[in-house]
PDB file of N, CA and C in Angstrom:
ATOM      1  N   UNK A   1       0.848  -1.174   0.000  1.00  0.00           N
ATOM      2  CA  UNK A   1       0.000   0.000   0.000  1.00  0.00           C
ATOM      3  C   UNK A   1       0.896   1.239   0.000  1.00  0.00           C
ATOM      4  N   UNK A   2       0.361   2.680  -1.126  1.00  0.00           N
ATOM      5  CA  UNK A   2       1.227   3.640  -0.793  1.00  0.00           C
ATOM      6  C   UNK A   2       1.425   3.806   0.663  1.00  0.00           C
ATOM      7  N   UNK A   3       2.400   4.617   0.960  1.00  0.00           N
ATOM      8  CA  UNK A   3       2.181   5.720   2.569  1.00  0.00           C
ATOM      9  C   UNK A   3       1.216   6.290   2.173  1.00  0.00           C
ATOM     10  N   UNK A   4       0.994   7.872   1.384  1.00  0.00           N
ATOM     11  CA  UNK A   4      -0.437   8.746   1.626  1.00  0.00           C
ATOM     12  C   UNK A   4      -1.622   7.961   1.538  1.00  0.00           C
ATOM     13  N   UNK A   5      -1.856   6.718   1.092  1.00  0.00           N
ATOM     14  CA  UNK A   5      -3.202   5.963   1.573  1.00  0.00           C
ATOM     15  C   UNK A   5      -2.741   5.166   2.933  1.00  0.00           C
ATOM     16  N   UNK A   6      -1.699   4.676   3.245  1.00  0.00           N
ATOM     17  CA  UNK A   6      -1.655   4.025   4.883  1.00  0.00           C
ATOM     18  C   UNK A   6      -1.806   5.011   5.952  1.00  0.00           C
ATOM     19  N   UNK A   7      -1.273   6.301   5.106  1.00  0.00           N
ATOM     20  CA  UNK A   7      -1.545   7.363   6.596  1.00  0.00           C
ATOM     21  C   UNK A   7      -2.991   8.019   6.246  1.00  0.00           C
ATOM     22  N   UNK A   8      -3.788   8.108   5.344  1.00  0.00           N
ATOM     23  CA  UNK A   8      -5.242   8.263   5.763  1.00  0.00           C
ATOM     24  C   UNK A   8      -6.034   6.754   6.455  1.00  0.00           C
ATOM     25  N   UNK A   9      -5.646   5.723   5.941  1.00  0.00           N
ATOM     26  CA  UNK A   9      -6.243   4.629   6.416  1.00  0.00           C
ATOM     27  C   UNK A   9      -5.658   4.664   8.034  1.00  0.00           C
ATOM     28  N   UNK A  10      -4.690   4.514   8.090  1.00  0.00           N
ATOM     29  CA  UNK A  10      -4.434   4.436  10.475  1.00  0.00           C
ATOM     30  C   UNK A  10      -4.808   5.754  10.447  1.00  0.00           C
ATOM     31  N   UNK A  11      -5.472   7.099  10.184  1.00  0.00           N
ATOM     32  CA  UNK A  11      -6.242   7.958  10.384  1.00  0.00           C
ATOM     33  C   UNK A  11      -4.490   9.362  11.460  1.00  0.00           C
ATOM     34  N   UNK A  12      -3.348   8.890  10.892  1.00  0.00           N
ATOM     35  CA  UNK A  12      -2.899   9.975  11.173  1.00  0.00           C
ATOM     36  C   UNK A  12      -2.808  10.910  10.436  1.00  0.00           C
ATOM     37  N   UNK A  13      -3.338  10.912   9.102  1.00  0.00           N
ATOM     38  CA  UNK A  13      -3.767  12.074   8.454  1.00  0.00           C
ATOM     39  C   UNK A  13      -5.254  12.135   8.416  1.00  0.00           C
ATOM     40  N   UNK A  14      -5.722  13.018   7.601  1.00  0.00           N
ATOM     41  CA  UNK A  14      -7.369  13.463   7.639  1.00  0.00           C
ATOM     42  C   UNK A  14      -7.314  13.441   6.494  1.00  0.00           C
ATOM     43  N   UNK A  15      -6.469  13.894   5.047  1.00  0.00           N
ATOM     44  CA  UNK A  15      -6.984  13.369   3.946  1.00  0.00           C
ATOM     45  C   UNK A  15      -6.011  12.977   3.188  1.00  0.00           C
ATOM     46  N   UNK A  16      -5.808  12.004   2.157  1.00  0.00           N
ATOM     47  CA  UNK A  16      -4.812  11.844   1.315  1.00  0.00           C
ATOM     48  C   UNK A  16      -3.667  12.417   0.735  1.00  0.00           C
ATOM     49  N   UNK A  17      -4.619  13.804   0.605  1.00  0.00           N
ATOM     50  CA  UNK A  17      -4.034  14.352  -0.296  1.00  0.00           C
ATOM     51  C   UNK A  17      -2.694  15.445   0.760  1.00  0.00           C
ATOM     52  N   UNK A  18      -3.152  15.400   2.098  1.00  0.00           N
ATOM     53  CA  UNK A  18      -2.324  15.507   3.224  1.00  0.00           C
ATOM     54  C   UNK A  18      -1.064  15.265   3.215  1.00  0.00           C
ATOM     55  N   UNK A  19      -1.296  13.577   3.615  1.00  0.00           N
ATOM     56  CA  UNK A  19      -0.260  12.734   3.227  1.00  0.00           C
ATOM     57  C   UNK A  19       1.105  12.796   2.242  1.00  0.00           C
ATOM     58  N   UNK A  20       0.302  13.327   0.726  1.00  0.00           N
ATOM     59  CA  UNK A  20       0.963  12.971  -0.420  1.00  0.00           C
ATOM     60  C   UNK A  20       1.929  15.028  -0.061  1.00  0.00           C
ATOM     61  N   UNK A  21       1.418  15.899  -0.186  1.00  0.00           N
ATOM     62  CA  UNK A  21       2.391  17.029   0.638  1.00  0.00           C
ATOM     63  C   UNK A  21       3.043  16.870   1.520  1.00  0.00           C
ATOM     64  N   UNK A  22       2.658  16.249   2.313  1.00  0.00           N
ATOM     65  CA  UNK A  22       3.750  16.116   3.698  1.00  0.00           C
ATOM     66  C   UNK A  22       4.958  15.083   3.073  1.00  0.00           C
ATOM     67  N   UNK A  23       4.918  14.670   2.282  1.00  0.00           N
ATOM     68  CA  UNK A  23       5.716  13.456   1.596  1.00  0.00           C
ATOM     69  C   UNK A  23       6.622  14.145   0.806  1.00  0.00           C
ATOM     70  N   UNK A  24       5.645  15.236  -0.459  1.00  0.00           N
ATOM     71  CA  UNK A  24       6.765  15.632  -0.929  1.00  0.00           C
ATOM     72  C   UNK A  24       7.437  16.867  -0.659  1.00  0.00           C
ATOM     73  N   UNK A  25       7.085  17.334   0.669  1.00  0.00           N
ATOM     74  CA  UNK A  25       7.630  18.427   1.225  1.00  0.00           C
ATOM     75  C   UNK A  25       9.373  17.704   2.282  1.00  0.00           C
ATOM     76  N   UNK A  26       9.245  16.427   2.097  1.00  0.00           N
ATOM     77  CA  UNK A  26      10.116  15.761   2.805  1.00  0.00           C
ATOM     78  C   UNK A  26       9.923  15.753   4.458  1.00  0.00           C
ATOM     79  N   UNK A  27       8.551  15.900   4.698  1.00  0.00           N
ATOM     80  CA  UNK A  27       8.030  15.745   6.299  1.00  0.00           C
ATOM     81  C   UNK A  27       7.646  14.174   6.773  1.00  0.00           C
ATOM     82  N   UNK A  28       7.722  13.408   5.663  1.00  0.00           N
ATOM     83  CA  UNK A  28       7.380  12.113   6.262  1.00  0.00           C
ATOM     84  C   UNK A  28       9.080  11.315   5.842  1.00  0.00           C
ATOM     85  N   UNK A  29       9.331  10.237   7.226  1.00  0.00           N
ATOM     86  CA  UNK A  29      10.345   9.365   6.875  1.00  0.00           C
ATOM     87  C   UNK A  29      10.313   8.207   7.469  1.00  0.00           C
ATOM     88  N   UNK A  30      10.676   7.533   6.228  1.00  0.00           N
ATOM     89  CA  UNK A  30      10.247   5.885   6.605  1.00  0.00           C
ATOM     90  C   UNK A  30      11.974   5.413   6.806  1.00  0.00           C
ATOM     91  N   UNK A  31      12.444   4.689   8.319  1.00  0.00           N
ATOM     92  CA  UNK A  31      13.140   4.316   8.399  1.00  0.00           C
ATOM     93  C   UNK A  31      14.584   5.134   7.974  1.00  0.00           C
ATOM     94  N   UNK A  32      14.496   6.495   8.911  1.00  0.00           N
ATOM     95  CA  UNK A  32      15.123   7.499   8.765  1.00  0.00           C
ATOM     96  C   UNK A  32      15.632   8.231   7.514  1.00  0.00           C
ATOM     97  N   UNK A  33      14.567   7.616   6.699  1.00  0.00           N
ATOM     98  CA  UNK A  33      15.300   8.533   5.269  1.00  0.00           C
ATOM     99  C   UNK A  33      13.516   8.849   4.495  1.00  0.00           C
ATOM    100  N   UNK A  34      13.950  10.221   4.028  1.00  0.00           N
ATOM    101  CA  UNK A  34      12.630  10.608   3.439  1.00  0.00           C
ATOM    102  C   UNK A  34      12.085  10.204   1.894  1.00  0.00           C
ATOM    103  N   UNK A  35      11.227   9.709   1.676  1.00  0.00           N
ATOM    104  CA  UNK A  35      10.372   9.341   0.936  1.00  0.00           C
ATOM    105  C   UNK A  35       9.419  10.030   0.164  1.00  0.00           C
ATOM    106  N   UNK A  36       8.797   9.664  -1.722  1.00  0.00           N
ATOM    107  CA  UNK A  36       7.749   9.811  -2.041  1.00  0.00           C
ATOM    108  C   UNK A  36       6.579   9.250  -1.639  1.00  0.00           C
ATOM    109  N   UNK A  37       5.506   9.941  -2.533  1.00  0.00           N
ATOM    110  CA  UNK A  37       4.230   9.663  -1.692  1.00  0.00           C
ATOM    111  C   UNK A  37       3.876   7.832  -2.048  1.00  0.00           C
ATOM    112  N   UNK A  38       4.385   7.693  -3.478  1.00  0.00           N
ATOM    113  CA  UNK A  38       4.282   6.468  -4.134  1.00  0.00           C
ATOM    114  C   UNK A  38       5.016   5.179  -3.183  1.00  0.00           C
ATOM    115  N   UNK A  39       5.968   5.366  -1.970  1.00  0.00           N
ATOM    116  CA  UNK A  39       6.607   4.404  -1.277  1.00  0.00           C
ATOM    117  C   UNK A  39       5.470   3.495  -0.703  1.00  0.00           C
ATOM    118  N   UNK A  40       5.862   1.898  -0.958  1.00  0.00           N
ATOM    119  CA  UNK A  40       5.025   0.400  -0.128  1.00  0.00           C
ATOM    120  C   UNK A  40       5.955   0.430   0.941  1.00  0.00           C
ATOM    121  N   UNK A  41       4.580   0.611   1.894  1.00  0.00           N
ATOM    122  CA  UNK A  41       4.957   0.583   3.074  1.00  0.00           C
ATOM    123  C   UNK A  41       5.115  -1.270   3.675  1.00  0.00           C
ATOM    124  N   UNK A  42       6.117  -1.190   4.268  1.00  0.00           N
ATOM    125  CA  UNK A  42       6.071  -2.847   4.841  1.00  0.00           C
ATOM    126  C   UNK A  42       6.163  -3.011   6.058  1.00  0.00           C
ATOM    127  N   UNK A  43       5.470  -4.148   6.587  1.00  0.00           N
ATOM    128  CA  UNK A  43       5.452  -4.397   8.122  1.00  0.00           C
ATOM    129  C   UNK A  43       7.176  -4.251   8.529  1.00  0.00           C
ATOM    130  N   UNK A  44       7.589  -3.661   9.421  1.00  0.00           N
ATOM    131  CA  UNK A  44       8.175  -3.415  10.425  1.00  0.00           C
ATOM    132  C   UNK A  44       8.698  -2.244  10.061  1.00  0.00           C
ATOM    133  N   UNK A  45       8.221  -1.314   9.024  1.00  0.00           N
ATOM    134  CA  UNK A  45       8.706  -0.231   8.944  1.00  0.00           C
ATOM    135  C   UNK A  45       8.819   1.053  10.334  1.00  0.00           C
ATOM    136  N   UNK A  46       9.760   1.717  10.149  1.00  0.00           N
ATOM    137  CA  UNK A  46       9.364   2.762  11.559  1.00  0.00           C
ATOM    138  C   UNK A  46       9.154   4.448  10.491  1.00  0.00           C
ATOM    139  N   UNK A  47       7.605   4.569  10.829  1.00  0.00           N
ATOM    140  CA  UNK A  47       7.272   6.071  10.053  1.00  0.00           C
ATOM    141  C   UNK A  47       7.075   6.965  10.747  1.00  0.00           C
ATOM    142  N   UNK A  48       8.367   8.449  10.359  1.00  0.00           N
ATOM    143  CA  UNK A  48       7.940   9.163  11.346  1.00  0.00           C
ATOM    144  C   UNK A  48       7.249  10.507  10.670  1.00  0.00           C
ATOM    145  N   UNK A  49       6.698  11.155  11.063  1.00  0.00           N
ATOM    146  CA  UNK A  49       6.034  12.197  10.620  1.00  0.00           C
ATOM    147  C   UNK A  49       6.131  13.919  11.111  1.00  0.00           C
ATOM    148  N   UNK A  50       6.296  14.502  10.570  1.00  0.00           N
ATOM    149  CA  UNK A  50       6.955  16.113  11.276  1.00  0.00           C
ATOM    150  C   UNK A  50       5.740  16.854  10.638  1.00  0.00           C
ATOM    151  N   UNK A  51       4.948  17.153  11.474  1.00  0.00           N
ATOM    152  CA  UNK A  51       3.614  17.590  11.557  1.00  0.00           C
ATOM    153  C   UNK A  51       3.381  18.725  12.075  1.00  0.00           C
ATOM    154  N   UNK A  52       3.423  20.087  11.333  1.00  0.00           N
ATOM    155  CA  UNK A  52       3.818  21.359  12.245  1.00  0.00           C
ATOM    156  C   UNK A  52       4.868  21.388  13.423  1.00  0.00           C
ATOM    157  N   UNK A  53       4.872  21.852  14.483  1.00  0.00           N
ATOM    158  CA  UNK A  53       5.772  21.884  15.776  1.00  0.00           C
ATOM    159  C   UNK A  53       5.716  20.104  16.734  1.00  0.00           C
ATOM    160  N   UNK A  54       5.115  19.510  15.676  1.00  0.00           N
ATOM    161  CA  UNK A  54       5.046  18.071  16.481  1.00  0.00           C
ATOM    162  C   UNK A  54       5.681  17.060  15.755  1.00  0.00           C
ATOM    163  N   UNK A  55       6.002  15.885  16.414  1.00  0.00           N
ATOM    164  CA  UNK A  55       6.744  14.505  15.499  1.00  0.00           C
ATOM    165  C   UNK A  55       6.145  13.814  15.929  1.00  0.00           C
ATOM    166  N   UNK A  56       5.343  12.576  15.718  1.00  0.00           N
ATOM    167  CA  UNK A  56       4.684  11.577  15.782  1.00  0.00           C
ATOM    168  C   UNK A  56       5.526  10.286  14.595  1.00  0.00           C
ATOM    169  N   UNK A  57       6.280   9.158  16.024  1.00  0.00           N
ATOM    170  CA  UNK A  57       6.518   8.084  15.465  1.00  0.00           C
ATOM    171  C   UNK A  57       5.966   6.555  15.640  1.00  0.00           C
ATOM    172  N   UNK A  58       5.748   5.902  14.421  1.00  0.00           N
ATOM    173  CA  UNK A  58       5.205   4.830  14.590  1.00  0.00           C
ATOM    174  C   UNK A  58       5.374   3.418  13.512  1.00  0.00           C
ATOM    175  N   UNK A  59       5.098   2.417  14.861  1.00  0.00           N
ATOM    176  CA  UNK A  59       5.958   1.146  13.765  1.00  0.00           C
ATOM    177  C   UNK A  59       4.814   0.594  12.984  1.00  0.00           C
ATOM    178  N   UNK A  60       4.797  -0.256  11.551  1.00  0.00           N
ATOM    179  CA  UNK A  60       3.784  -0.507  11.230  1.00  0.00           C
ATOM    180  C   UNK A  60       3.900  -2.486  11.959  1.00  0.00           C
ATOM    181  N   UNK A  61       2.964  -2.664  12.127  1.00  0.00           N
ATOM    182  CA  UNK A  61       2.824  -3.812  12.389  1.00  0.00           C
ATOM    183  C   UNK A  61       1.918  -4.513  11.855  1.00  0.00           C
ATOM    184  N   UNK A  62       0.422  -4.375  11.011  1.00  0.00           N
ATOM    185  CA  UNK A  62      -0.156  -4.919  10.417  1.00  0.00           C
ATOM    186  C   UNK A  62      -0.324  -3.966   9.281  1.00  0.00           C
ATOM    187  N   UNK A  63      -0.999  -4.011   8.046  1.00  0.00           N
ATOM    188  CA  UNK A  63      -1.400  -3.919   7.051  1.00  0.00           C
ATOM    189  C   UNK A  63      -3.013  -3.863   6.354  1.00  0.00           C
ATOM    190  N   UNK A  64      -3.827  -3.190   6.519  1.00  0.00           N
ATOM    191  CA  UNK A  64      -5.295  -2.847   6.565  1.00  0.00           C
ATOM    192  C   UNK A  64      -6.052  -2.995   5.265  1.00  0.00           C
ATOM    193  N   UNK A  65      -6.184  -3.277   4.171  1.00  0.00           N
ATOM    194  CA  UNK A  65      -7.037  -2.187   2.467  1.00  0.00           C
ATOM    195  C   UNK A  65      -7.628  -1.446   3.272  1.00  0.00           C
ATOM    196  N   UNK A  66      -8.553  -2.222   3.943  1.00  0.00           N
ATOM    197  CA  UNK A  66     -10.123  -0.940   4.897  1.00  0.00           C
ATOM    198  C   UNK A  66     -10.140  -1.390   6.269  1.00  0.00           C
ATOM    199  N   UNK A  67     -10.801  -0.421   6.659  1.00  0.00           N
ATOM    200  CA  UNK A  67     -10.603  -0.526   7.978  1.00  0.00           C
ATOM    201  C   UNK A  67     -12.082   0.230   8.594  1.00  0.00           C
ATOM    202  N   UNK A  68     -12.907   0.024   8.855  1.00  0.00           N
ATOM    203  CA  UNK A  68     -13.722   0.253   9.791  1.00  0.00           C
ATOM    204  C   UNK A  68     -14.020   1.148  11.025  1.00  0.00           C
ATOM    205  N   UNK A  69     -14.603   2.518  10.341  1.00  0.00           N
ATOM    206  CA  UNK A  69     -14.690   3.162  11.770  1.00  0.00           C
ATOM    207  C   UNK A  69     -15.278   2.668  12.586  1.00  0.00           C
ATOM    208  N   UNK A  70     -15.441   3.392  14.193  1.00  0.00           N
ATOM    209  CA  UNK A  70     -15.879   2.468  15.026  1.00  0.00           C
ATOM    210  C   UNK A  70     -16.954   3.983  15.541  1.00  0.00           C
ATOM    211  N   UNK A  71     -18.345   3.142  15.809  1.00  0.00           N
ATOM    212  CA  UNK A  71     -19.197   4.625  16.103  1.00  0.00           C
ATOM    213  C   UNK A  71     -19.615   4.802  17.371  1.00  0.00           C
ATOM    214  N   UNK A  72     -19.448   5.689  17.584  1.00  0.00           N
ATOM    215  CA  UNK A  72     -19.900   5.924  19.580  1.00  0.00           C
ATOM    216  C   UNK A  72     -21.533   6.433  19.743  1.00  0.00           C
ATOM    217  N   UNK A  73     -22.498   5.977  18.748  1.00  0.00           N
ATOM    218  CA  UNK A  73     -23.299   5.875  19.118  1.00  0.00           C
ATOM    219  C   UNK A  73     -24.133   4.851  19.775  1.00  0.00           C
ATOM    220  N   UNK A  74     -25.504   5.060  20.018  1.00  0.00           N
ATOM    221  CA  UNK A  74     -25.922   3.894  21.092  1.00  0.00           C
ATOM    222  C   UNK A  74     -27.626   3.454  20.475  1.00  0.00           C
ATOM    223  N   UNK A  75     -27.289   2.754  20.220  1.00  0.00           N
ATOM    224  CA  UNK A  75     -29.275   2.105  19.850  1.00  0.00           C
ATOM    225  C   UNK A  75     -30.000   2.126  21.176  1.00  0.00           C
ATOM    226  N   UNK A  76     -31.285   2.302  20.852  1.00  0.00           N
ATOM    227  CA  UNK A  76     -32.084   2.290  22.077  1.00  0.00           C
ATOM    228  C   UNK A  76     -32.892   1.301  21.870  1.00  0.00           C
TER     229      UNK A  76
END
């Protein structure tokens, strides 16, 4: 799977097209070296992300196509 669809799918971005700028602005790095948006991401990768004044790092460990929000509503 690209990165700009793995990082809207684990929901640390909000939209794709996010992703694919932060990529080619050289803000995302997979396994300390920076990457296009087009990079397959593989299990045990470590992705880190430089997100305004913040860094958020994380390992991949599984692999998703879809993924299922989860809803906090309540049936009566």
């Amino acid at each position: 799977m690209r990165i700009d669809k793995y990082l809207k799918i684990t929901r640390l971005v909000k939209r794709r097209s996010v992703g694919k700028e932060l990529c080619d602005h050289g803000k995302v790095l997979v396994n300390n070296k920076s990457i296009k948006a087009s990079y397959e991401v593989k299990i045990d990768d470590q992705i880190a992300i430089i997100y305004g004044c913040r860094k958020t790092i994380v390992k991949v460990t599984d692999i998703k196509e879809v993924v299922k929000k989860r809803g906090c509503w309540h049936s009566l």
